[in-house]
PDB file of N, CA and C in Angstrom:
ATOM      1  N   UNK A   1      24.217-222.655-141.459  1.00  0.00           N
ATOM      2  CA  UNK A   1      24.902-222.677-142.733  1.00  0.00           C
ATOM      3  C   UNK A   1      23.932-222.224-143.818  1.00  0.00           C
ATOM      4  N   UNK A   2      24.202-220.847-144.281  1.00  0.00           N
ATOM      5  CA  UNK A   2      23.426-220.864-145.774  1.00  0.00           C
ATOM      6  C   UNK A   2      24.301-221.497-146.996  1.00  0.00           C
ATOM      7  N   UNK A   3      23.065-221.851-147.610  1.00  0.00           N
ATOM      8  CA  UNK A   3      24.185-222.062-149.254  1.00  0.00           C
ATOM      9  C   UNK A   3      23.605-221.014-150.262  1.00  0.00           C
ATOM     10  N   UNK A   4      24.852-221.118-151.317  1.00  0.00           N
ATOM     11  CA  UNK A   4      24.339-220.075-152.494  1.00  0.00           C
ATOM     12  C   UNK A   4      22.457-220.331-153.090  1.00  0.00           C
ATOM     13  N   UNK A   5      22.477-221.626-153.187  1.00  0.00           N
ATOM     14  CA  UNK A   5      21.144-222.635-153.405  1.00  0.00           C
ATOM     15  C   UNK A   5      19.617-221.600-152.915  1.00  0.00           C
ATOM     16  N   UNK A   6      20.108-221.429-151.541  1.00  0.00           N
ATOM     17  CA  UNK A   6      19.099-220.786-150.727  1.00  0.00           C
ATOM     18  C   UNK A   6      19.168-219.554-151.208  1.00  0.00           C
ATOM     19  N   UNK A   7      19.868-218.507-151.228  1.00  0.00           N
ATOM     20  CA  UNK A   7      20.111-217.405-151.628  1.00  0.00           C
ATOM     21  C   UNK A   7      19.487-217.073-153.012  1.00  0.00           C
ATOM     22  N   UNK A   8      20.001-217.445-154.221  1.00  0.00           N
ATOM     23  CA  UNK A   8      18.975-218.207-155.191  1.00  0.00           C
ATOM     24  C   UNK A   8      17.558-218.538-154.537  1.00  0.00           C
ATOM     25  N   UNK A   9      17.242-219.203-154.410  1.00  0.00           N
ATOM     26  CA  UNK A   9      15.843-219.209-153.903  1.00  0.00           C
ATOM     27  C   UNK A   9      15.044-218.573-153.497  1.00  0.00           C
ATOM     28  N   UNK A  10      15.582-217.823-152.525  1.00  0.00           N
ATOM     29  CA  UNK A  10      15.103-216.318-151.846  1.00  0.00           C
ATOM     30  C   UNK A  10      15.444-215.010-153.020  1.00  0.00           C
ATOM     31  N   UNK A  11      15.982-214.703-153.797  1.00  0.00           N
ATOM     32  CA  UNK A  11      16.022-214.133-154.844  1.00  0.00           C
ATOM     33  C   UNK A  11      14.204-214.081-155.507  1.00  0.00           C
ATOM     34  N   UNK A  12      14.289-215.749-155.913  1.00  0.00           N
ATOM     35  CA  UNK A  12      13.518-215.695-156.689  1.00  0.00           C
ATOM     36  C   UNK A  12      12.251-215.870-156.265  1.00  0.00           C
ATOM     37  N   UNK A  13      12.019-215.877-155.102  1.00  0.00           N
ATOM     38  CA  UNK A  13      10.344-215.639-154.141  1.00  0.00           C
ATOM     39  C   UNK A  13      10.282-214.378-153.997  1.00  0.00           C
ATOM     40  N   UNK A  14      11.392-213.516-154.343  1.00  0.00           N
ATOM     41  CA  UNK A  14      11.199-211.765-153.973  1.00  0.00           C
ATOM     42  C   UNK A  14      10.950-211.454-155.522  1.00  0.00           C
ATOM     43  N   UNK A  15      11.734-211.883-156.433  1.00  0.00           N
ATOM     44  CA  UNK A  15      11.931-211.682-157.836  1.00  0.00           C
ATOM     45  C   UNK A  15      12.834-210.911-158.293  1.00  0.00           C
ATOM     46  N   UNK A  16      13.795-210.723-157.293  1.00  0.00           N
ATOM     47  CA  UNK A  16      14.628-209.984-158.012  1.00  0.00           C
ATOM     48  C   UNK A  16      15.993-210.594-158.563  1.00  0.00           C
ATOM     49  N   UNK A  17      16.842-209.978-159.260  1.00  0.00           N
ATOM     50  CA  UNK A  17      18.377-210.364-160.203  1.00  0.00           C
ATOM     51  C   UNK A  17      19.185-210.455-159.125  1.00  0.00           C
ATOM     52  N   UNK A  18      20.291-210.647-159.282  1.00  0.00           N
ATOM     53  CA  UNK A  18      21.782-210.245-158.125  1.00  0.00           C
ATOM     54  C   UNK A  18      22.227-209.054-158.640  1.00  0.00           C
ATOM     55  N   UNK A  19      21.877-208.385-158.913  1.00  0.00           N
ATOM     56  CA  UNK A  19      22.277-206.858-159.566  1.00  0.00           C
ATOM     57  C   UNK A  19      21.237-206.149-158.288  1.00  0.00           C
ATOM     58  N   UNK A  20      19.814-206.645-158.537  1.00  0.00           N
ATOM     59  CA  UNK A  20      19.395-205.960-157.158  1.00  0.00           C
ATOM     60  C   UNK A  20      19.480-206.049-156.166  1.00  0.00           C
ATOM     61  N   UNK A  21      19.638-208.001-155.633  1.00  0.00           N
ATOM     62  CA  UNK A  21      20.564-207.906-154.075  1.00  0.00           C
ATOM     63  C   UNK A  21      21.510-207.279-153.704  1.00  0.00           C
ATOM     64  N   UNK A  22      22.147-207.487-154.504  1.00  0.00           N
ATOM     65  CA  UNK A  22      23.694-206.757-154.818  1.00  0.00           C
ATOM     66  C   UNK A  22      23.357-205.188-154.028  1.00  0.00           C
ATOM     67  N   UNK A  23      22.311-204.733-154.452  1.00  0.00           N
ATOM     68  CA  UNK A  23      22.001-203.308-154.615  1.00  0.00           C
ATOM     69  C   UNK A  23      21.471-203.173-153.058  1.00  0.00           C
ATOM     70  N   UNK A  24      20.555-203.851-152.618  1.00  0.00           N
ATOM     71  CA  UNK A  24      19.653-203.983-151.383  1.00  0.00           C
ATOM     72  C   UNK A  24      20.886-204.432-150.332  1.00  0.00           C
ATOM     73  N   UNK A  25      21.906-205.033-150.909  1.00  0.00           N
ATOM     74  CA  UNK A  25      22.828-205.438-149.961  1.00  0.00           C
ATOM     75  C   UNK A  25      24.167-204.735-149.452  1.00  0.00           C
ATOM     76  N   UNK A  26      23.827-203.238-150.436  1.00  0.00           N
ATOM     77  CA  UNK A  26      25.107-202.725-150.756  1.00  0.00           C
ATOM     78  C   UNK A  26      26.271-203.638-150.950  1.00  0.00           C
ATOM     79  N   UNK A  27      26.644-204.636-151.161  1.00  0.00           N
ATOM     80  CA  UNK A  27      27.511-205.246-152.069  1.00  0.00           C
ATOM     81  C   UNK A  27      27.621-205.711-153.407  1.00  0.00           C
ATOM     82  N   UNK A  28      29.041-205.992-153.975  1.00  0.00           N
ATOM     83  CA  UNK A  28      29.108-206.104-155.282  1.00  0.00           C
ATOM     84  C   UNK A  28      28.107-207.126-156.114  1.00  0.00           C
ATOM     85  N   UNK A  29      27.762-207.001-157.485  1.00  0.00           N
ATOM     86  CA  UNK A  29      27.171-208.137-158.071  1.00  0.00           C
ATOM     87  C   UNK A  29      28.145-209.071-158.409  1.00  0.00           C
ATOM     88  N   UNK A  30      29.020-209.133-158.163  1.00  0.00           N
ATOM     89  CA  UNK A  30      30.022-209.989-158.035  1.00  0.00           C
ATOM     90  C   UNK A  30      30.387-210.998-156.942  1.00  0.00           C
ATOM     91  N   UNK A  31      30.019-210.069-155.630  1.00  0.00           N
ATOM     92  CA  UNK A  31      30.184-211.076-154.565  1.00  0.00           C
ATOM     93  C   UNK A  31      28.823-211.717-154.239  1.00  0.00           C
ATOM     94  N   UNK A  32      27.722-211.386-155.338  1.00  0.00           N
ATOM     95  CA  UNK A  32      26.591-212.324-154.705  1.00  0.00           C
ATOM     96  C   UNK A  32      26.708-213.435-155.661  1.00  0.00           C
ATOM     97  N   UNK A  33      27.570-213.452-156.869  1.00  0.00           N
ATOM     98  CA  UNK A  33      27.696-214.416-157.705  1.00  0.00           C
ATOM     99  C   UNK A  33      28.231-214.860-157.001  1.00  0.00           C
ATOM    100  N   UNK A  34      29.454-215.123-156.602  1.00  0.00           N
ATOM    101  CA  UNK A  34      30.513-215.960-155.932  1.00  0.00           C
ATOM    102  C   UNK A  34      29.491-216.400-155.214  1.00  0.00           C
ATOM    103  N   UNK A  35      28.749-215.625-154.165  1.00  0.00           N
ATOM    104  CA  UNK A  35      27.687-216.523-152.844  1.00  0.00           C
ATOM    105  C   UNK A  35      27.135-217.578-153.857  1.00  0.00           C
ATOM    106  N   UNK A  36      26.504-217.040-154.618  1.00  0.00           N
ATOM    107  CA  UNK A  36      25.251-218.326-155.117  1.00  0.00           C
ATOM    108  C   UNK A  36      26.137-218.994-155.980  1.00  0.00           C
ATOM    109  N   UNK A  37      27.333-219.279-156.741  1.00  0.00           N
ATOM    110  CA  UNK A  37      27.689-220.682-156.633  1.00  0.00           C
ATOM    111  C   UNK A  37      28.236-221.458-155.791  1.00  0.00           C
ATOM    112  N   UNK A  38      28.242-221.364-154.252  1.00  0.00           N
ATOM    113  CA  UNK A  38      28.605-222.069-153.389  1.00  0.00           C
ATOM    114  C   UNK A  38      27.467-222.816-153.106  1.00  0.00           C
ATOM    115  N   UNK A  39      27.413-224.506-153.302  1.00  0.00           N
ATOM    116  CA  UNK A  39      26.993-225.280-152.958  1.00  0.00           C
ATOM    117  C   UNK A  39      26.659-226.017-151.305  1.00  0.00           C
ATOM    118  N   UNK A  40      27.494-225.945-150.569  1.00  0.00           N
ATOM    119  CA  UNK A  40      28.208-225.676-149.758  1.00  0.00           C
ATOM    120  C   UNK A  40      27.659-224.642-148.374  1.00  0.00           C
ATOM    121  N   UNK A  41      28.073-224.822-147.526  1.00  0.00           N
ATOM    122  CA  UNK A  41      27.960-223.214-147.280  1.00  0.00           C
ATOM    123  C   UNK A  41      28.486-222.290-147.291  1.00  0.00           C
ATOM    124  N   UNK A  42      28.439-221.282-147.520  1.00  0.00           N
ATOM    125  CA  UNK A  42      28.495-220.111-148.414  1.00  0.00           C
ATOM    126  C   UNK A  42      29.671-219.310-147.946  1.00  0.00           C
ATOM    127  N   UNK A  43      31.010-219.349-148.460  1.00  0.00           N
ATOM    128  CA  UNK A  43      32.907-218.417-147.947  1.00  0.00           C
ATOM    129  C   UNK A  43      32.495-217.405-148.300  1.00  0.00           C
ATOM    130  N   UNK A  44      32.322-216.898-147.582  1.00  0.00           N
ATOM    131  CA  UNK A  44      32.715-215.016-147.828  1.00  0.00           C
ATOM    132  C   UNK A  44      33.009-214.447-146.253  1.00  0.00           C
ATOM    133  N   UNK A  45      32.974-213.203-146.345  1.00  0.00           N
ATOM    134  CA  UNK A  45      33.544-212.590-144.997  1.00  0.00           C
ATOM    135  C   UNK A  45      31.992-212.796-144.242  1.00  0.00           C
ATOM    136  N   UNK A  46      32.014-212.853-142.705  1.00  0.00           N
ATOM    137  CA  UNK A  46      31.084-212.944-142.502  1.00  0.00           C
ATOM    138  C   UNK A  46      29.854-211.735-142.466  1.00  0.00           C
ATOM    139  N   UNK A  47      30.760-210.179-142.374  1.00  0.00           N
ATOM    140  CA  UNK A  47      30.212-209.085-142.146  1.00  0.00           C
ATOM    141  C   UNK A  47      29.138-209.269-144.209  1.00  0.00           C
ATOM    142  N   UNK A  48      29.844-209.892-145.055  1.00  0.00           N
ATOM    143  CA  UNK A  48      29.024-209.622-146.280  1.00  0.00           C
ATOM    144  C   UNK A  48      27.993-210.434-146.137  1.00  0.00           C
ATOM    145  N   UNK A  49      27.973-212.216-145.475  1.00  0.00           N
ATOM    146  CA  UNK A  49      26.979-212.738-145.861  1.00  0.00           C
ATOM    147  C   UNK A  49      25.796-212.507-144.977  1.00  0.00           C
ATOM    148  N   UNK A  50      25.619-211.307-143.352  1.00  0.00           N
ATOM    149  CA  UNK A  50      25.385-210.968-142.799  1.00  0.00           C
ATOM    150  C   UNK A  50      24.349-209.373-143.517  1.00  0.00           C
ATOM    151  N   UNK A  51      25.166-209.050-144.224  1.00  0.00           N
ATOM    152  CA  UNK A  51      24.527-207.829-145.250  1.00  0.00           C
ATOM    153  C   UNK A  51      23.337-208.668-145.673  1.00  0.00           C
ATOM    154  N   UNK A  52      23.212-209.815-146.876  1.00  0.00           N
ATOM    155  CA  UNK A  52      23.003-210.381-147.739  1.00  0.00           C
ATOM    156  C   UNK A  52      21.491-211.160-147.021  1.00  0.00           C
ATOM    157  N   UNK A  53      22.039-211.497-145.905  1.00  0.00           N
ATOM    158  CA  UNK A  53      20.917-212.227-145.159  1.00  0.00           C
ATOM    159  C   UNK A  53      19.751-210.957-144.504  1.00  0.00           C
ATOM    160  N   UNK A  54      20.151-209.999-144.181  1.00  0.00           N
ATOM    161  CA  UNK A  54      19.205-208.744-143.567  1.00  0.00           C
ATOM    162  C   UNK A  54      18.621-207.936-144.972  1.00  0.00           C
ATOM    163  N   UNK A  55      19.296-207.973-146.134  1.00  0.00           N
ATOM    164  CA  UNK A  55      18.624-207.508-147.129  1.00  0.00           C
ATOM    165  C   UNK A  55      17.143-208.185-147.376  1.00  0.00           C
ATOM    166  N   UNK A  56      17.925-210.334-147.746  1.00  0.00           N
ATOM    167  CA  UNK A  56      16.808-210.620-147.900  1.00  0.00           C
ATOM    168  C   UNK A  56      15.726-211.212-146.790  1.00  0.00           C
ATOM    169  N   UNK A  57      15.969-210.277-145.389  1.00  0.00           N
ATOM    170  CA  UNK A  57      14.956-210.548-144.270  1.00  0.00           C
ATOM    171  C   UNK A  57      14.013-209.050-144.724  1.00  0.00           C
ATOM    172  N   UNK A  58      15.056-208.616-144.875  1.00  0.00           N
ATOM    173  CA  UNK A  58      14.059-207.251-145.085  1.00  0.00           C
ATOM    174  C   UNK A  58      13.520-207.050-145.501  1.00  0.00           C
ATOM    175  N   UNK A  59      13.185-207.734-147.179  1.00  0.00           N
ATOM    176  CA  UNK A  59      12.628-207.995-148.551  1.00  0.00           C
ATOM    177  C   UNK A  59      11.125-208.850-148.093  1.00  0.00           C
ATOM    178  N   UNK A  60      11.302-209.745-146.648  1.00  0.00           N
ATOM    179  CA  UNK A  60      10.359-210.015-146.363  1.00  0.00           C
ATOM    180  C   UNK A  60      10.413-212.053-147.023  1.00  0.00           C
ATOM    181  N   UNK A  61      11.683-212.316-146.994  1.00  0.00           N
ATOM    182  CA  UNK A  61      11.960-213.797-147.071  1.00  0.00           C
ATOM    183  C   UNK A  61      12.973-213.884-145.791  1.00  0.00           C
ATOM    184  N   UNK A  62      12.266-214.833-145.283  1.00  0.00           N
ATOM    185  CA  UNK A  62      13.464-215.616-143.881  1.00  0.00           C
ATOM    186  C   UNK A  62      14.129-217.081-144.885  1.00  0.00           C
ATOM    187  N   UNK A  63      15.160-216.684-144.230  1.00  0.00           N
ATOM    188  CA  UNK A  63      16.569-217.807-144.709  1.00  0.00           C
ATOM    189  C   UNK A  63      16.301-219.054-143.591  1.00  0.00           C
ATOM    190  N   UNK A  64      16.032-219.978-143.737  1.00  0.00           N
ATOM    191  CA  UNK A  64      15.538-221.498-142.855  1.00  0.00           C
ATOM    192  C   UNK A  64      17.117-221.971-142.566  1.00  0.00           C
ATOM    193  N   UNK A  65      17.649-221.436-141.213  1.00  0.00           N
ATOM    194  CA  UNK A  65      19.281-222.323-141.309  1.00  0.00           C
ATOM    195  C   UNK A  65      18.855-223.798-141.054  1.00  0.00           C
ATOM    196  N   UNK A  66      19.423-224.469-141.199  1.00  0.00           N
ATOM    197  CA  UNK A  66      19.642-225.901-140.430  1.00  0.00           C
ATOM    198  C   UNK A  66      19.845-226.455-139.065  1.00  0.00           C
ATOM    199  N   UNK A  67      18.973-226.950-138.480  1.00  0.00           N
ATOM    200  CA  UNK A  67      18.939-226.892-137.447  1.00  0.00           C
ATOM    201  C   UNK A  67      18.473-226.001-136.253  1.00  0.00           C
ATOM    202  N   UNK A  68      17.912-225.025-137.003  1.00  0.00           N
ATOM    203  CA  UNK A  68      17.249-223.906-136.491  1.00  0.00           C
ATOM    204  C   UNK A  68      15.828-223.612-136.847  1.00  0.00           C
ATOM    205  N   UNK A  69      15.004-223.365-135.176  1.00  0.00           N
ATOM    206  CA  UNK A  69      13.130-223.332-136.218  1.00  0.00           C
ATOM    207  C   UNK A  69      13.332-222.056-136.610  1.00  0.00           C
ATOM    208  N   UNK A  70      12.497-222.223-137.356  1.00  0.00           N
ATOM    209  CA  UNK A  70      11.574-221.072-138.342  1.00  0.00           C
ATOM    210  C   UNK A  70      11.126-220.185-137.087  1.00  0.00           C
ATOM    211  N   UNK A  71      10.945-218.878-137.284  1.00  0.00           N
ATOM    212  CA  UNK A  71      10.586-218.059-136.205  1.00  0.00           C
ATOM    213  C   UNK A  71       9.170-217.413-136.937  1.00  0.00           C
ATOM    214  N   UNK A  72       9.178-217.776-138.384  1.00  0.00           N
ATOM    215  CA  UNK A  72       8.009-217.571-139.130  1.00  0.00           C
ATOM    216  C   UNK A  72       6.290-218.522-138.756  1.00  0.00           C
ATOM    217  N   UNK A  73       5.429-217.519-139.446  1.00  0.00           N
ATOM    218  CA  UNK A  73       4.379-218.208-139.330  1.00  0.00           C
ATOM    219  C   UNK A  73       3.624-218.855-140.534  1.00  0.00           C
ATOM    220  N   UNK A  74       4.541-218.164-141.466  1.00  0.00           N
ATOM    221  CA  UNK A  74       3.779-218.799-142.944  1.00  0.00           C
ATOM    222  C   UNK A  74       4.163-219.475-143.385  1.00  0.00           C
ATOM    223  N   UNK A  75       3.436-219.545-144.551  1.00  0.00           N
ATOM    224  CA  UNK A  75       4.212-220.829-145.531  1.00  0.00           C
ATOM    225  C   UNK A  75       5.686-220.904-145.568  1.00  0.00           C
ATOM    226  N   UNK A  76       6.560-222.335-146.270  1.00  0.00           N
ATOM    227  CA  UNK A  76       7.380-222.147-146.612  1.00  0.00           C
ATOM    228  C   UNK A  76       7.799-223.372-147.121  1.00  0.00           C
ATOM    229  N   UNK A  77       9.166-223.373-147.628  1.00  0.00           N
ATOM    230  CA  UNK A  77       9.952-224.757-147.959  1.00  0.00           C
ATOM    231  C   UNK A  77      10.977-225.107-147.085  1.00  0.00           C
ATOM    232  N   UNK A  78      11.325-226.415-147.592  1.00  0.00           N
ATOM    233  CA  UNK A  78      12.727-226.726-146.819  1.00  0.00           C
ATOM    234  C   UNK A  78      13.623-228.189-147.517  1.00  0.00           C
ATOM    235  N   UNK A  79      14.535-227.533-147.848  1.00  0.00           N
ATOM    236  CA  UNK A  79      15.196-229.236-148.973  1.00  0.00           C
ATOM    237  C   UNK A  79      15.065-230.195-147.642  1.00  0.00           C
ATOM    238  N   UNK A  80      14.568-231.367-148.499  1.00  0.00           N
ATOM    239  CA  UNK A  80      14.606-232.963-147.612  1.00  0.00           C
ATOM    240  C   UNK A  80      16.149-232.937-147.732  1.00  0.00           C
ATOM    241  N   UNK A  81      16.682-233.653-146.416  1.00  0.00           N
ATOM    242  CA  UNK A  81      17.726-234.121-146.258  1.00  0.00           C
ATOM    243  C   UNK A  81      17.382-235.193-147.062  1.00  0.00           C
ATOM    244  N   UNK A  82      18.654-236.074-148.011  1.00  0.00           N
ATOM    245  CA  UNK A  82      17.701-237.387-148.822  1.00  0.00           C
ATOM    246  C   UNK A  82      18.612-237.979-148.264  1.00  0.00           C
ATOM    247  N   UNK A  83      20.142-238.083-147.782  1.00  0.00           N
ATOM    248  CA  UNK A  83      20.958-238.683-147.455  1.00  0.00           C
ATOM    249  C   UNK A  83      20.534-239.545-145.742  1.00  0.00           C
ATOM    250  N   UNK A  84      19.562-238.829-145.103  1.00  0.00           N
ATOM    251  CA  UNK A  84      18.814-239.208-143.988  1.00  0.00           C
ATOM    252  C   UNK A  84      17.325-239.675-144.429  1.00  0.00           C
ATOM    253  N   UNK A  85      16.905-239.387-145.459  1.00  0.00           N
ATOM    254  CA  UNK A  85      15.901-240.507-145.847  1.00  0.00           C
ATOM    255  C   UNK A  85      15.900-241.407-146.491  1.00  0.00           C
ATOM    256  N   UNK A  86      16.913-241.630-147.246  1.00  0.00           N
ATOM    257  CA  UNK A  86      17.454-242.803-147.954  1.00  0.00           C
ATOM    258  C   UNK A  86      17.594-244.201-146.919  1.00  0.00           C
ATOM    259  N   UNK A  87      18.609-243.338-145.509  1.00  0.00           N
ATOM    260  CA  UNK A  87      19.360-244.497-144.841  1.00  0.00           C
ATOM    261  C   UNK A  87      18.215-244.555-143.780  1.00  0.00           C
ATOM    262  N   UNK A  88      16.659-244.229-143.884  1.00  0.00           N
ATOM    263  CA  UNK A  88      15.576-244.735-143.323  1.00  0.00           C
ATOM    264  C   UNK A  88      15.226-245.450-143.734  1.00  0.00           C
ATOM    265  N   UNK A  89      14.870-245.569-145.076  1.00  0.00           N
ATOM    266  CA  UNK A  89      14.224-246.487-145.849  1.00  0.00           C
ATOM    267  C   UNK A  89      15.076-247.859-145.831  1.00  0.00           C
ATOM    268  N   UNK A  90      16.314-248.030-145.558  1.00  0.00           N
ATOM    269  CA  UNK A  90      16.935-249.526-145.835  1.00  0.00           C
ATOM    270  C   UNK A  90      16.650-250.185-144.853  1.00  0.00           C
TER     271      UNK A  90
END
């Protein structure tokens, strides 16, 4: 599952707008808006969010799914689940 969140994120470790994903993705700047306000994971067709994800592999950012390792060797992030560290801590 990507979310818009991530997408955003990876944007902004490359530095670019959604005018240039958009561009790198050959799709609209419109449909990368719609992506990045999905909280969620991310409705669109799958052939676009498939564009969107090889643009920004290509750019040289890997997308971390859930539940899936990293095939990377470098640095990186990853949101804490808090809803699974919360119900550790009680």
């Amino acid at each position: 599952m990507i979310t818009g969140p991530q997408i955003r994120a990876a944007r902004a470790l490359l530095g670019i707008d959604q005018r240039e994903l958009a561009r790198l993705s050959g799709l609209s700047t419109q449909t990368i808006q719609r992506m990045e306000t999905c909280q969620g994971s991310v409705r669109v067709v799958v052939d676009s969010l498939e564009k969107v994800m090889t643009a920004i592999s290509g750019a040289g950012v890997e997308l971390i799914v859930e539940g899936v390792p990293s095939i990377g060797t470098g640095r990186g992030v990853r949101l804490i689940d808090r809803k699974a560290t919360d119900s550790d801590e009680g």
